[in-house]
Protein backbone atom coordinates (compact mmCIF):
# COMPACT_ATOMS: atom_id res chain seq x y z
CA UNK A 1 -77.54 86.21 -14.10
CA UNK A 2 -79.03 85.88 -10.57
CA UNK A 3 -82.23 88.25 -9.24
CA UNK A 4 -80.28 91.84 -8.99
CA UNK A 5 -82.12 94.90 -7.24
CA UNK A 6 -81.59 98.11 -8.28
CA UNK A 7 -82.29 101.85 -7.16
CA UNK A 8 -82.22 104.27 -10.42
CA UNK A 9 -82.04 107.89 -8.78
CA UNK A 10 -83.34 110.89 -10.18
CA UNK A 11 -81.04 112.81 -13.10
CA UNK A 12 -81.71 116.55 -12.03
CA UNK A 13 -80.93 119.68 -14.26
CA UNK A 14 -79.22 122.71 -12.61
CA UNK A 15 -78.78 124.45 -15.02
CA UNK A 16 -79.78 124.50 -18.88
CA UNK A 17 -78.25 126.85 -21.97
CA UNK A 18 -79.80 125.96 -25.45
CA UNK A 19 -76.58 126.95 -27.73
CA UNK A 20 -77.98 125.77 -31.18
CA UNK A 21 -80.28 123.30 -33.30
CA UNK A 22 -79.14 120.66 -35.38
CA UNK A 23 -80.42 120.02 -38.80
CA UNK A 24 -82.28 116.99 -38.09
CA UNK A 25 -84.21 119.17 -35.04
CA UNK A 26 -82.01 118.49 -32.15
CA UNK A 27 -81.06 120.98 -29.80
CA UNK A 28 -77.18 121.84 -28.73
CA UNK A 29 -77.39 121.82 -24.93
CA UNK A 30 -74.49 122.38 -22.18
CA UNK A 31 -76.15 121.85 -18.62
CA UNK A 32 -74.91 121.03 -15.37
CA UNK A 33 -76.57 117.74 -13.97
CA UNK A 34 -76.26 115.58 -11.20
CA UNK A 35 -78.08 112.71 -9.68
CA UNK A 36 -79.79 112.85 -6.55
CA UNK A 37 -80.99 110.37 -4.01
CA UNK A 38 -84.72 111.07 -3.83
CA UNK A 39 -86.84 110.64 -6.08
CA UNK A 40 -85.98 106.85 -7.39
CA UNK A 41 -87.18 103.91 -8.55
CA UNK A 42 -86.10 100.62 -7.83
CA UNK A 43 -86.06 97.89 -10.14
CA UNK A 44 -85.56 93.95 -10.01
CA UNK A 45 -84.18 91.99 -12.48
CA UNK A 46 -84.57 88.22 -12.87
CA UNK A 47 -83.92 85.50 -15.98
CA UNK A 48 -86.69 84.88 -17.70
CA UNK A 49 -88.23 82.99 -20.86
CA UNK A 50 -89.39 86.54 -22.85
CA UNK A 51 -88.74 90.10 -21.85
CA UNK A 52 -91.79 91.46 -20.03
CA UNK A 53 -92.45 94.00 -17.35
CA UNK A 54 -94.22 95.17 -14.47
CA UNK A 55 -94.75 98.35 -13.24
CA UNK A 56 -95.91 99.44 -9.32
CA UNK A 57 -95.82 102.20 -6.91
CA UNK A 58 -97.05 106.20 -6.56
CA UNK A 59 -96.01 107.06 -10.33
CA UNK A 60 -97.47 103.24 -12.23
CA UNK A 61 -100.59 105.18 -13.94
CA UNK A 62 -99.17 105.89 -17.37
CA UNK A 63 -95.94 104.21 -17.25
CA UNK A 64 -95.39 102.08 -20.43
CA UNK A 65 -95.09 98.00 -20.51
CA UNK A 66 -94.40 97.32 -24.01
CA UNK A 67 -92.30 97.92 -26.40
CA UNK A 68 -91.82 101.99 -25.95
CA UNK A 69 -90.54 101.12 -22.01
CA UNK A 70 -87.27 102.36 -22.00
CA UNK A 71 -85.99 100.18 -19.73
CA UNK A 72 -87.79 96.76 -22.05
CA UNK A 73 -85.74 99.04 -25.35
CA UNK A 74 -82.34 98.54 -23.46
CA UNK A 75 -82.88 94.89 -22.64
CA UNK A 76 -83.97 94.27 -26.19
CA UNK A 77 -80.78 96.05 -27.39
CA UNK A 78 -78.46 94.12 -25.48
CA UNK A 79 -80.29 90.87 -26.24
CA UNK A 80 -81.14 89.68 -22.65
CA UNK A 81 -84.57 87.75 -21.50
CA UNK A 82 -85.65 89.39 -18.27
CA UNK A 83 -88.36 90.07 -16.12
CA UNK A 84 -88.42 93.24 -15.27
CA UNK A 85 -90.09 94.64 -12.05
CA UNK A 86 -90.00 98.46 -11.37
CA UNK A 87 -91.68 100.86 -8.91
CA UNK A 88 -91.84 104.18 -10.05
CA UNK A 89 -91.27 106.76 -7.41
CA UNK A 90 -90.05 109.01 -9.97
CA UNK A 91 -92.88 110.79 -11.65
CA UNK A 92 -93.04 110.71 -15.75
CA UNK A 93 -93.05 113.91 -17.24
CA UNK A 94 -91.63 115.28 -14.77
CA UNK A 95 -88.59 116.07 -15.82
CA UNK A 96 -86.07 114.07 -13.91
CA UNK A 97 -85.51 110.92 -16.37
CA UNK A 98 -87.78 108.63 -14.91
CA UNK A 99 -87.12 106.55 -17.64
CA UNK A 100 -83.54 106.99 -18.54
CA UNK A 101 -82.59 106.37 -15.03
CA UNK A 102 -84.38 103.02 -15.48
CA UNK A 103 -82.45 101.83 -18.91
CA UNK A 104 -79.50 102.42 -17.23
CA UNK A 105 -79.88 100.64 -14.25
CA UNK A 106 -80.49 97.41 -16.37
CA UNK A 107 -77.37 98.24 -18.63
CA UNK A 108 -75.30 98.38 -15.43
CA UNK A 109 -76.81 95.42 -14.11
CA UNK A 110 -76.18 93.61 -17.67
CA UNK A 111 -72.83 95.27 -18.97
CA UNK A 112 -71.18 94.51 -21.88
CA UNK A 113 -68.53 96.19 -23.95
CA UNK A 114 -71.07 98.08 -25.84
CA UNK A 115 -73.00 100.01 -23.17
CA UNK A 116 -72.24 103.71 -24.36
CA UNK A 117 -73.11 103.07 -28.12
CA UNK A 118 -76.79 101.40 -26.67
CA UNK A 119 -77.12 103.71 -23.86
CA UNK A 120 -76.69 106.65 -26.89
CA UNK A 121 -79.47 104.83 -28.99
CA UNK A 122 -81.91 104.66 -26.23
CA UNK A 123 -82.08 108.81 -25.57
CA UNK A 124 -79.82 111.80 -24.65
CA UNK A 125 -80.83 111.57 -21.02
CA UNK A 126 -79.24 107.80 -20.64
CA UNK A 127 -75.49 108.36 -21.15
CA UNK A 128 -75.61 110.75 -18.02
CA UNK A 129 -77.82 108.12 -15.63
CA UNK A 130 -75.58 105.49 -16.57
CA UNK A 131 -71.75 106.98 -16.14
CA UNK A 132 -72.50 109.97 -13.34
CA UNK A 133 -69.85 110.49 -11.14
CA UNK A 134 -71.33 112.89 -9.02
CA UNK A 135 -71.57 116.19 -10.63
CA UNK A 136 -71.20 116.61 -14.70
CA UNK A 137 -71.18 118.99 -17.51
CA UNK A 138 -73.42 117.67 -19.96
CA UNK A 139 -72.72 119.12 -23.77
CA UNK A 140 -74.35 118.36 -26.97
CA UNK A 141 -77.05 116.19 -27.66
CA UNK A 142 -76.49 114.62 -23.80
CA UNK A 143 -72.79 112.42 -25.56
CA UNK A 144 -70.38 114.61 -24.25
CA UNK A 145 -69.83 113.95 -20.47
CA UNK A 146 -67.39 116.29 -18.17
CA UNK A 147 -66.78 115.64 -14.53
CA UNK A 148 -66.56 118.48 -12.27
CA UNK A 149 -67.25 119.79 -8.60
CA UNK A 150 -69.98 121.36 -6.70
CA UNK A 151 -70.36 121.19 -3.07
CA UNK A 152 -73.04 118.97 -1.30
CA UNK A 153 -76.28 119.89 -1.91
CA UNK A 154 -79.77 119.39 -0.61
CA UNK A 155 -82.76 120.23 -2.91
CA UNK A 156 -86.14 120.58 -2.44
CA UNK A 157 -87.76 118.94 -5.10
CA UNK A 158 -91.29 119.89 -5.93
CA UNK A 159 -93.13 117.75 -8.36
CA UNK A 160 -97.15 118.46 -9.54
CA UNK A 161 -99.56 116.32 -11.03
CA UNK A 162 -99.08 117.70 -13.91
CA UNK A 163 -97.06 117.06 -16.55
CA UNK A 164 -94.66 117.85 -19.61
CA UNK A 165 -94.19 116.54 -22.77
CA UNK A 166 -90.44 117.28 -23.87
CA UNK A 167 -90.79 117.49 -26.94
CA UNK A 168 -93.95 119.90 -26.86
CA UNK A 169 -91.40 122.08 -24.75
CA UNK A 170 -88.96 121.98 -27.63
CA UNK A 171 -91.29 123.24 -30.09
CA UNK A 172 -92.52 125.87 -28.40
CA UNK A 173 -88.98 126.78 -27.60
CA UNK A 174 -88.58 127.28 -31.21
CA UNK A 175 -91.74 128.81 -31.76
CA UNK A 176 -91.11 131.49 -29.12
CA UNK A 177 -87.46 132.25 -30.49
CA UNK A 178 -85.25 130.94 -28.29
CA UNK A 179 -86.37 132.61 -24.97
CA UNK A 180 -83.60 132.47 -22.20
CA UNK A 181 -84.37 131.66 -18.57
CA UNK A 182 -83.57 134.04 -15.73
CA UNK A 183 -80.74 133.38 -13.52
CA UNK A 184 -80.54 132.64 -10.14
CA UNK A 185 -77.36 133.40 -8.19
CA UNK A 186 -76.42 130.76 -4.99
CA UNK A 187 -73.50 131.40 -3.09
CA UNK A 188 -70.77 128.62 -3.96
CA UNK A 189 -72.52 127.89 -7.38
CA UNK A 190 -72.56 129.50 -10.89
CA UNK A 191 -75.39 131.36 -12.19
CA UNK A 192 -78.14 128.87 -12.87
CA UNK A 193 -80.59 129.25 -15.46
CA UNK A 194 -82.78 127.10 -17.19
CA UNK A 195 -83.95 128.39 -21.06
CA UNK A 196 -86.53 125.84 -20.97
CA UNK A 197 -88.76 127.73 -18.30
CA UNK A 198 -90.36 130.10 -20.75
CA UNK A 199 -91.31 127.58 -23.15
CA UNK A 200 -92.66 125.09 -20.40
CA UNK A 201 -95.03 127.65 -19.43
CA UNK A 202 -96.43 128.70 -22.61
CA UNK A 203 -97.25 124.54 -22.72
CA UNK A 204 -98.84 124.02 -19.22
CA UNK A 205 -99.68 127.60 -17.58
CA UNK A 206 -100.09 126.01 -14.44
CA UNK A 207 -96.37 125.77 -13.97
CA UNK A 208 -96.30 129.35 -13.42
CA UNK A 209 -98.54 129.51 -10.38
CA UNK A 210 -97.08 126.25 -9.10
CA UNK A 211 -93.22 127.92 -8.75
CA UNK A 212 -94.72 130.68 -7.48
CA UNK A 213 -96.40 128.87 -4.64
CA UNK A 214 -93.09 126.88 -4.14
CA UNK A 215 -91.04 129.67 -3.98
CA UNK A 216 -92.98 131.78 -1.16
CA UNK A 217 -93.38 128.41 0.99
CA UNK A 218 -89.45 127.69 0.43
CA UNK A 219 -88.47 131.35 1.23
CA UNK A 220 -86.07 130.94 -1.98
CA UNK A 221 -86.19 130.68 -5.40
CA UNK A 222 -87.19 127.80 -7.55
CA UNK A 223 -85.54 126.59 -11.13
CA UNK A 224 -87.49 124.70 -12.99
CA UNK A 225 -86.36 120.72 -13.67
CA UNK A 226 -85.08 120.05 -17.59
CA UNK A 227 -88.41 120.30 -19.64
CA UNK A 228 -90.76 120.11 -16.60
CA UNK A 229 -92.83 120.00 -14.56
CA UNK A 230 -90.91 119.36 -11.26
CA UNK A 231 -89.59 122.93 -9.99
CA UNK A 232 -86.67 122.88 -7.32
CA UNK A 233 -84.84 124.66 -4.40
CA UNK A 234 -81.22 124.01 -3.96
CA UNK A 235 -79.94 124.56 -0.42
CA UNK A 236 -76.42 124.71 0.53
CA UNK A 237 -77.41 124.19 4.46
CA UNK A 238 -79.03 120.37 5.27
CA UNK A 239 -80.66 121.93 7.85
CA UNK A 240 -82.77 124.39 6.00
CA UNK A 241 -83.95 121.57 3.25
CA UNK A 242 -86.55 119.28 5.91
CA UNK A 243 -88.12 122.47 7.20
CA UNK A 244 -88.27 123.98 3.84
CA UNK A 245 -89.42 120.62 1.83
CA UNK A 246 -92.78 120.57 4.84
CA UNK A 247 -93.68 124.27 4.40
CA UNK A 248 -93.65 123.27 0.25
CA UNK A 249 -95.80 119.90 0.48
CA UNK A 250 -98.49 121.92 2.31
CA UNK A 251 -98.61 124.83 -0.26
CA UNK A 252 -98.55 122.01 -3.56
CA UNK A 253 -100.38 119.64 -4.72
CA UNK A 254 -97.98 116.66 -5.58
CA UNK A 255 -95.08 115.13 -4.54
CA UNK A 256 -92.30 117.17 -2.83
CA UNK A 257 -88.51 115.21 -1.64
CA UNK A 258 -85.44 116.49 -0.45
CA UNK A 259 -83.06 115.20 -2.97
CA UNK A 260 -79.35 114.50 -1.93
CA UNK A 261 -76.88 115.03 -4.38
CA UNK A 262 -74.79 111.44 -4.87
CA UNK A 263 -71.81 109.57 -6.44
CA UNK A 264 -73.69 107.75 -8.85
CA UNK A 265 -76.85 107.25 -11.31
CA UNK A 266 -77.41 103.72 -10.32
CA UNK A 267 -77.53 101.95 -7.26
CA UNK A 268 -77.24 98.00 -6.96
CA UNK A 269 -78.29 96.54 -3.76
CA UNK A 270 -77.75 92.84 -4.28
């Protein structure tokens, strides 16, 4: 393969119902997810001797290079020497998979016959950033993929620098009982809700002051992104989502995008 440049966008969580727990400590999910255009990472790929990686931009500090990289875990599974160079502009922990968007931008670029069954392996997050198609119902452990249609959407996307550990959120989930988000009503949507939100905050307590802060500069409410921390404003109307996104980046500390909803996980621009 020739050098190939990618742009892994954002996977962003609308909504989130935990139905159930599997025995091995798995959680039954049904969201509705869709990928957005801002944050993203790019990535370039080129042939190499050994797979190795490189990591730059706002979000580097933190970011894996060995082994536990998702993106290093995919090329290793398909059995592909690369050099891998990504800039993160999607924050980890965050709760926009940062990393799963990046494993499947290198299975796209690579393909194969075998990319669901690796994209599976490599975490419940990956499936969705590598066969989006706009808009999806995502059931089960993240396997079970279902088009289906929103309108276009700009969202404020408010991210601190702070963040979660999924699996801490998890726990505590279970810990608490199985706590159920509130829901939000938008005109043209169905009832959001994330279940997530009471557990997050229980883990990092800052989260709650954080959405409230978003929320009174954004003059709307704010749903909290998968396990955390990023919070987020969906607007129907473009127009409202520059003015809003300013009025939010001066109340926060951290990074704060407007977020366009788009076709696909995974970009390639060469």
């Amino acid at each position: 393969m020739n050098e190939i440049r990618l742009d892994a966008f954002a996977k962003l969580t609308l909504s989130l119902h935990v139905t159930g727990a599997r025995a091995e400590g798995t959680h039954e999910l049904e969201m509705l997810v869709v990928p957005v255009s801002e944050p993203h990472d790019e990535l370039v790929l080129r042939p190499a001797d050994e797979v190795s990686i490189t990591v730059s931009g706002p979000h580097a500090a933190g970011v894996p290079v060995d082994e536990t990289n998702l993106a290093v875990r995919a090329a290793r599974a398909l059995g592909v020497e690369l050099r891998i160079e990504l800039r993160k502009g999607i924050a980890p922990g965050a709760g926009l998979g940062g990393g799963s968007a990046d494993a499947a931008a290198l299975l796209a670029a690579v393909g194969g016959d075998d990319l669901d069954r690796v994209a599976a392996s490599l975490g419940a997050d990956v499936p969705f950033c590598l066969r989006a198609t706009g808009p999806m119902c995502v059931r089960g452990v993240g396997e079970q993929l279902e088009p289906t249609s929103l309108p276009d959407l700009a969202i404020v996307i408010a991210t601190p620098r702070f963040g979660c550990a999924t699996a801490d959120v998890y726990r505590a989930w279970d810990e608490l009982g199985g706590p159920q988000g509130r829901t939000i009503e938008i005109e043209g949507l169905p009832p959001l809700r994330n279940d997530l939100e009471p557990a997050a905050h229980h883990v990092e307590p800052r989260l709650i002051a954080f959405r409230d802060a978003v929320e009174h500069a954004a003059g709307a409410p704010a749903l909290l992104a998968g396990s955390g921390s990023s919070y987020f404003v969906v607007f129907r109307d473009e127009a409202l989502a520059d003015p809003a996104r300013a009025r939010v980046a001066d109340a926060v500390d951290g990074q704060v995008v407007v977020g366009h909803t788009v076709e696909s996980g995974v970009r390639m621009r060469s």
